[in-house]
Protein backbone atom coordinates (compact mmCIF):
# COMPACT_ATOMS: atom_id res chain seq x y z
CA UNK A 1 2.34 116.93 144.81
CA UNK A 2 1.37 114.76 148.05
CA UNK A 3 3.08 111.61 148.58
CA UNK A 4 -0.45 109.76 147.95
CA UNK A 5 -0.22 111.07 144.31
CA UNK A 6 3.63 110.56 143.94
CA UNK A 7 2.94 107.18 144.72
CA UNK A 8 0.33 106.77 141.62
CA UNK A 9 2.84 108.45 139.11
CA UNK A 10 5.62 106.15 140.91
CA UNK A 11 3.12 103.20 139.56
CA UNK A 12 2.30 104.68 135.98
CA UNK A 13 5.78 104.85 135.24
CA UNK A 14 6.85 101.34 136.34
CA UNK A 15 7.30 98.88 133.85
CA UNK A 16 4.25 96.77 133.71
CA UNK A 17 4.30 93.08 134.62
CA UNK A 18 2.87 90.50 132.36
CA UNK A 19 2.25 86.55 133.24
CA UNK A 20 2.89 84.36 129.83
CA UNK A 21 1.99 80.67 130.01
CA UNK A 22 3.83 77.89 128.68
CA UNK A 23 7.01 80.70 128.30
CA UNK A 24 10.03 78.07 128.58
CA UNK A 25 9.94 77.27 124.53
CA UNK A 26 8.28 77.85 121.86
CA UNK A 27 5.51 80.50 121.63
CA UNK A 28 5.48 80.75 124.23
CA UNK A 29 9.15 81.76 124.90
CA UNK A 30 9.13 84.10 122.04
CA UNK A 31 6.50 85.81 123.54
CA UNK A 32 8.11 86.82 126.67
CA UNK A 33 10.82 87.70 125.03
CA UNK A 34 9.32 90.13 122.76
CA UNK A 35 7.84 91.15 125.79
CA UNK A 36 10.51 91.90 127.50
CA UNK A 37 12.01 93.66 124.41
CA UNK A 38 8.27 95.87 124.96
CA UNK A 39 10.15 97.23 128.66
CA UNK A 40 7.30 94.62 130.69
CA UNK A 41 8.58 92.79 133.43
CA UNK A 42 8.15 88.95 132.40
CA UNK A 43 6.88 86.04 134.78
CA UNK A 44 6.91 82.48 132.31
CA UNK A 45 4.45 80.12 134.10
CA UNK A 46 5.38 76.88 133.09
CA UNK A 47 5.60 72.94 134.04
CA UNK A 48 8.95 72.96 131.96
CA UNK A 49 12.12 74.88 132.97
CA UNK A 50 14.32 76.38 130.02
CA UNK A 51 17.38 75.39 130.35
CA UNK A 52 19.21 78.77 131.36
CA UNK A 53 18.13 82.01 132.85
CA UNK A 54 16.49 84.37 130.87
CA UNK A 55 17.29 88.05 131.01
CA UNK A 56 14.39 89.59 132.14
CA UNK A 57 11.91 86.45 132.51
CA UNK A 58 11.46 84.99 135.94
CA UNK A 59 10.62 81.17 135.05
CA UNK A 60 7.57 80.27 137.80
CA UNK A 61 7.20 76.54 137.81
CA UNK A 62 3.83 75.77 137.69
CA UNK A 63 1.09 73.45 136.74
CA UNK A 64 -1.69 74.80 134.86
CA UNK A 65 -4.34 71.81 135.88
CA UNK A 66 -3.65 72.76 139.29
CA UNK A 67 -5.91 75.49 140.70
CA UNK A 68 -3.78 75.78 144.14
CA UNK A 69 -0.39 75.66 142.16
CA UNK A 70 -2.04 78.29 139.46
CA UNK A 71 -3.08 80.65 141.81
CA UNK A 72 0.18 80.43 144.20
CA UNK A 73 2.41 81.60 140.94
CA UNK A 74 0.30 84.45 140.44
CA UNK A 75 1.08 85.53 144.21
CA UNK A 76 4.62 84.99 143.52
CA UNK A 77 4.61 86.73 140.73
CA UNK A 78 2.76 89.85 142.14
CA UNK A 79 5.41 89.38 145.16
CA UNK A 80 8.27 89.27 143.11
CA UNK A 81 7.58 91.49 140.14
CA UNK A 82 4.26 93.83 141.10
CA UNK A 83 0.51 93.24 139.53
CA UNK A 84 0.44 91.78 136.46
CA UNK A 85 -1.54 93.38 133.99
CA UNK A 86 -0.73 91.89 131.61
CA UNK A 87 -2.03 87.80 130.67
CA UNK A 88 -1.26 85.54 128.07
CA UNK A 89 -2.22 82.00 128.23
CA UNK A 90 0.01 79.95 125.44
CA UNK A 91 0.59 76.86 127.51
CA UNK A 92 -0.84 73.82 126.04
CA UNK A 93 -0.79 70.08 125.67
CA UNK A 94 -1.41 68.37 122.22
CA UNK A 95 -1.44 64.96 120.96
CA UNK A 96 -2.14 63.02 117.36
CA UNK A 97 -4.61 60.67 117.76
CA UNK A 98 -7.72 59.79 115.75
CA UNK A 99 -10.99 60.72 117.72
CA UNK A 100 -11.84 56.42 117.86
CA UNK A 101 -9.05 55.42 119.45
CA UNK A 102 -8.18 58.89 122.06
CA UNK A 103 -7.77 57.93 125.46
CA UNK A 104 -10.37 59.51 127.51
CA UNK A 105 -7.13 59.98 129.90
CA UNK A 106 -5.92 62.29 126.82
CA UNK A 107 -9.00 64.29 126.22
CA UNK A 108 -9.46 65.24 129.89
CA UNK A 109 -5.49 66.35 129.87
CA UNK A 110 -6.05 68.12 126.85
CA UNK A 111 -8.95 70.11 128.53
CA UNK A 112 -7.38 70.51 131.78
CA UNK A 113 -4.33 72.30 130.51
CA UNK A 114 -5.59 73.86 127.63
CA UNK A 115 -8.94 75.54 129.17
CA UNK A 116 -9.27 74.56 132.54
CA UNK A 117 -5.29 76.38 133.11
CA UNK A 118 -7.11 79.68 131.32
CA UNK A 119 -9.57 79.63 133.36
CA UNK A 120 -7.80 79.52 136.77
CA UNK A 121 -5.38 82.00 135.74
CA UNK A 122 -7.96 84.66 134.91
CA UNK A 123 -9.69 83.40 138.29
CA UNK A 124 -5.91 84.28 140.02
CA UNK A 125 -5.00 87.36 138.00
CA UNK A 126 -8.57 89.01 137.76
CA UNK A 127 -8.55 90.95 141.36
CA UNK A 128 -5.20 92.80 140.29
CA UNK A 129 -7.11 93.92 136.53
CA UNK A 130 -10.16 95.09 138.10
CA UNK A 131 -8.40 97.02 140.90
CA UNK A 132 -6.14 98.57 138.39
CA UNK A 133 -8.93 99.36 136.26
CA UNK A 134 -6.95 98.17 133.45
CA UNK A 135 -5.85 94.86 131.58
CA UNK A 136 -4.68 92.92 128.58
CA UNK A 137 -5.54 89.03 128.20
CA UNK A 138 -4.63 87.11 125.61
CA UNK A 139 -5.45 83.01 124.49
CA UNK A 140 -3.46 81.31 122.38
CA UNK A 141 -5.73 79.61 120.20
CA UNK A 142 -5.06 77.71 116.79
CA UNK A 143 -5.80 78.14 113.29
CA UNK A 144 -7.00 74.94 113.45
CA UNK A 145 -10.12 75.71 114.53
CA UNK A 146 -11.07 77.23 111.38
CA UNK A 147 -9.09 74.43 108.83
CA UNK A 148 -9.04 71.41 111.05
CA UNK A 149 -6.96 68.44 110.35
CA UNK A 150 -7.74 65.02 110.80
CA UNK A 151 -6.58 63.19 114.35
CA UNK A 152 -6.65 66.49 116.28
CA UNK A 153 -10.59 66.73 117.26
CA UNK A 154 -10.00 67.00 120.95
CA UNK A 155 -7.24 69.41 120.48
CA UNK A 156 -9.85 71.55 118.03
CA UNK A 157 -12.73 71.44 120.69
CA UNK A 158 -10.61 72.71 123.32
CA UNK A 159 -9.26 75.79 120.98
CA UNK A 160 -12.44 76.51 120.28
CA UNK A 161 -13.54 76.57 123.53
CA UNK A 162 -11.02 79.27 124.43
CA UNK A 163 -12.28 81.27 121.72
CA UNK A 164 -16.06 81.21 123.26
CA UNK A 165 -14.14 82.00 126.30
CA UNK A 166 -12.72 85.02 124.90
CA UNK A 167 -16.05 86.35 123.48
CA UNK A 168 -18.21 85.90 127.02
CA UNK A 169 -14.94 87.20 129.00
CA UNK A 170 -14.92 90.24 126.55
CA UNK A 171 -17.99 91.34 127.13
CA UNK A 172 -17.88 91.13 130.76
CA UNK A 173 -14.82 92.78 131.66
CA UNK A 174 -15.02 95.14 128.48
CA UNK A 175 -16.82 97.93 131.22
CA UNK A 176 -13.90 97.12 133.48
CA UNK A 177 -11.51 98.59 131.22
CA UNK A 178 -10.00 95.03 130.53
CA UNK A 179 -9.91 93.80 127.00
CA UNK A 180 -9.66 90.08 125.88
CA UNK A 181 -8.46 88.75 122.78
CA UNK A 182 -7.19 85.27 120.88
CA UNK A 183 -4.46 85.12 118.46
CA UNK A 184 -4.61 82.33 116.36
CA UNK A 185 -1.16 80.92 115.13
CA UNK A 186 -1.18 78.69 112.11
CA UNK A 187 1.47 75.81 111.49
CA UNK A 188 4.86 77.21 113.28
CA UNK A 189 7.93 76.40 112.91
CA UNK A 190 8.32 75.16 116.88
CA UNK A 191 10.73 72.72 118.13
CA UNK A 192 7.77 70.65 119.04
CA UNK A 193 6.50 70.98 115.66
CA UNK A 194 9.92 70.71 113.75
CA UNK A 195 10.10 67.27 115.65
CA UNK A 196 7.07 65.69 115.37
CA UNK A 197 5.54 67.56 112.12
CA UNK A 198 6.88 66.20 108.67
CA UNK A 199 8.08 68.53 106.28
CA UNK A 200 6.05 67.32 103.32
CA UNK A 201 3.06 68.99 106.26
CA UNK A 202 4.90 72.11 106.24
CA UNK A 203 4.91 72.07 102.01
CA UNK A 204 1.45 71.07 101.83
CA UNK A 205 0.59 74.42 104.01
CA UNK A 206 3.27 76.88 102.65
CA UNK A 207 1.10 76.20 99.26
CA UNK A 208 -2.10 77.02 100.85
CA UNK A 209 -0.89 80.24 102.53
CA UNK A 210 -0.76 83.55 100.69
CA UNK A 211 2.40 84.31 102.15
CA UNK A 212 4.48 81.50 101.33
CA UNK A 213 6.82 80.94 104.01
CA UNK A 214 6.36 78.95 107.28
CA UNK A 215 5.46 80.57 110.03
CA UNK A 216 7.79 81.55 112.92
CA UNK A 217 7.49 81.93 116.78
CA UNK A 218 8.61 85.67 116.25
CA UNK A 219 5.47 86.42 113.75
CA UNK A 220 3.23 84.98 116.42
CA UNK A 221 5.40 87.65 119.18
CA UNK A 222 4.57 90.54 117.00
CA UNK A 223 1.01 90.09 117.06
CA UNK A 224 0.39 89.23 120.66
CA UNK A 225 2.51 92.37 121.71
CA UNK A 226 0.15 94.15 119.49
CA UNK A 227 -2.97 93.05 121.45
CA UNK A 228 -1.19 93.73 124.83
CA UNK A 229 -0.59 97.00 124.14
CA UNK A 230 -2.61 100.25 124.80
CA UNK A 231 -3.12 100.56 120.94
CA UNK A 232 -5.54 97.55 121.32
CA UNK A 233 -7.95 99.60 123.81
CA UNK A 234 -10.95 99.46 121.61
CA UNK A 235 -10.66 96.27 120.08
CA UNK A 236 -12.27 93.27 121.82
CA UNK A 237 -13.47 89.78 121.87
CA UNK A 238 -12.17 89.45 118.53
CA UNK A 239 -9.82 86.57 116.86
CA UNK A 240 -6.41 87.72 115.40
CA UNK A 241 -5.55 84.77 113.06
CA UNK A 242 -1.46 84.61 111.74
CA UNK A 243 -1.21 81.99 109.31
CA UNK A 244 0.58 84.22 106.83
CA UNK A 245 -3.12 83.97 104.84
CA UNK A 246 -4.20 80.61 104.81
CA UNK A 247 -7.46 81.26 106.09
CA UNK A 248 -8.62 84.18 104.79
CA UNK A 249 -11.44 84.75 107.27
């Protein structure tokens, strides 16, 4: 064996790298963690810092909005760790507010963080896919999309625009050997959501579900390592919705 092709087993055995938005809590933090669990080295993009170190997880401060800062992590991360393959994109920003009285302020945040961050970190990551001739990305959508509640329009819209996104990017980058996908969480039990979501909420939607338990960060994990893994290379473009049922679709 010559060194060239030494070098290419070298990289097939290496623990592939993976990029996960919005990692420091949440979802988001499950995620990498199950990810790590997987054997993938971790990089947790994020405008919030956890409050310890994470085995396994380098936390990249970074602000999704920000094209420059977006595409600075990514070089940090392919610095630091190698080419990530691997992209999930669970950062986002959500208020309550009926659609009458939203702050146009709040709308544009909600869309600048929420799409406009997916968008610059495929822009950032794409080169490494293509080149490797391989890839797994991943939105973070919402079940919400399908059962919306009231005050949460702008949050909708932007969910659903990731989901358009996911169709169009998976049938561009499907001959690339890339696949795209959205997983679709349903009411989680988050420490956002624990906070500002009353429990009554959380009744009113256990009822509804077919599985009658809320929904945990960890069930959300499961699923996304599912549609990172090679397992998922012939399944595309498509919507994986967790809401233990409540949908149906």
């Amino acid at each position: 064996m010559n060194e060239v092709e030494m070098n290419e087993v070298d990289r097939a055995r290496a623990p592939r790298v993976a990029i996960v938005t919005g990692g420091a809590r949440g979802i988001g933090a499950a995620i990498a963690e199950r990810l790590v669990a997987d054997g993938m080295r971790v990089a947790s993009l994020d405008i919030l810092q956890p409050e310890r170190p994470r085995a396994g997880i380098a936390d990249v401060p970074c602000d999704l909005g920000d094209p420059a800062a977006v595409a600075g992590a990514v070089d940090r991360v392919r610095d630091e760790l190698g080419q990530a393959l691997v992209v999930v994109h669970c950062a986002a920003y959500q208020v309550i507010a009926p659609f009458e009285q939203l702050d146009a302020l709040e709308w544009q945040r909600t869309f600048r963080i929420n799409v406009d961050g997916a968008f610059h970190l495929v822009q950032a990551a794409l080169p490494d896919l293509r080149a490797a001739g391989w890839g797994r990305i991943v939105m973070i959508t919402s079940s919400s999309q399908f059962t919306p509640p009231p005050q949460m329009t702008h949050y909708v819209a932007s969910k659903g625009a990731l989901t358009g996104m996911v169709r169009a990017l998976a049938t561009e980058l499907g001959p690339l050997g890339i696949t795209v996908n959205a997983v679709a969480p349903g009411l989680t039990a988050t420490e956002h959501a624990l906070v500002d979501v009353p429990e009554a909420h959380f009744a009113a939607v256990r009822s509804r579900q077919a599985i009658p338990r809320t929904g945990l960060p960890d069930d959300i994990a499961a699923v996304v390592s599912f549609a990172v893994s090679d397992d998922i290379g012939f399944m595309t473009g498509q919507t994986l919705l967790v809401d233990g049922g409540e949908g149906r679709i």
